[in-house]
Protein backbone atom coordinates (compact mmCIF):
# COMPACT_ATOMS: atom_id res chain seq x y z
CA UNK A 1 -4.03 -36.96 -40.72
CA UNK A 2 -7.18 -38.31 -42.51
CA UNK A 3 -7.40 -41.04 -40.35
CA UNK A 4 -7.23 -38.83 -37.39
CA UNK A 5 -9.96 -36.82 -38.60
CA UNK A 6 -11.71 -39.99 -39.76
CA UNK A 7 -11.94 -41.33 -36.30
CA UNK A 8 -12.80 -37.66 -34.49
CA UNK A 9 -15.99 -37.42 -36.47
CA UNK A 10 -16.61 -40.99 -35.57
CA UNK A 11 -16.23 -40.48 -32.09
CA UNK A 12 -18.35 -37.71 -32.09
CA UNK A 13 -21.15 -39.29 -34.04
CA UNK A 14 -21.25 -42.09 -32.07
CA UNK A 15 -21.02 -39.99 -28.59
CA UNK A 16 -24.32 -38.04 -29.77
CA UNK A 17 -26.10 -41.23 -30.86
CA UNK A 18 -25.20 -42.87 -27.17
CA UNK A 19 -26.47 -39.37 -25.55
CA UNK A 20 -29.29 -39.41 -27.55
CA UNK A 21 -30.11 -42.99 -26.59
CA UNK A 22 -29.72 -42.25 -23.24
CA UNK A 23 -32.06 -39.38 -23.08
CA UNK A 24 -34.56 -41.77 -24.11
CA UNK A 25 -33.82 -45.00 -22.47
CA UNK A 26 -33.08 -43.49 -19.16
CA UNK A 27 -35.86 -42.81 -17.35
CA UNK A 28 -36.96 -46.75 -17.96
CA UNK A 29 -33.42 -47.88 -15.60
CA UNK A 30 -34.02 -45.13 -13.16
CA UNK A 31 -32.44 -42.01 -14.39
CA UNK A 32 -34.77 -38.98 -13.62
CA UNK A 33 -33.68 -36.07 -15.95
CA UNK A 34 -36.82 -33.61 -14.85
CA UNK A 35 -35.62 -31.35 -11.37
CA UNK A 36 -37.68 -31.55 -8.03
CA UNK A 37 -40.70 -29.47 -8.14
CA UNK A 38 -41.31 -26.56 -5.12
CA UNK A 39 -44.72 -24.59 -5.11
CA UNK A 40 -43.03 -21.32 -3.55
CA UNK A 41 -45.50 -18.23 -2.55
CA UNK A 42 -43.81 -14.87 -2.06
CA UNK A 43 -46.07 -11.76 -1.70
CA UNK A 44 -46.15 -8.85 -3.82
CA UNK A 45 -46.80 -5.67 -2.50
CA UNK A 46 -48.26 -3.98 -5.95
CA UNK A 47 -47.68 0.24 -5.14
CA UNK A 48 -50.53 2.45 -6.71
CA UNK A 49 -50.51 6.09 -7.01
């Protein structure tokens, strides 16, 4: 059971570090993590008394 649990927090440590790496390494092989920007205008109709 040790072992088990050994190897789980292995495999998670070593699945952060590879997410980790790949947030940074990405963008250089052509991942693009930022979303498309849209300039969007929508008029406000401001109501006075």
């Amino acid at each position: 059971m040790g072992r088990l649990l050994k190897a789980l927090i292995f495999l998670l440590v070593v699945g952060f570090v590879g997410l980790v790496g790949y947030a940074y390494v990405g963008p250089f092989f052509g991942a693009e993590f930022a979303p498309a920007q849209v300039e969007m205008r929508q008029p406000v109709t401001l109501e006075t008394d």
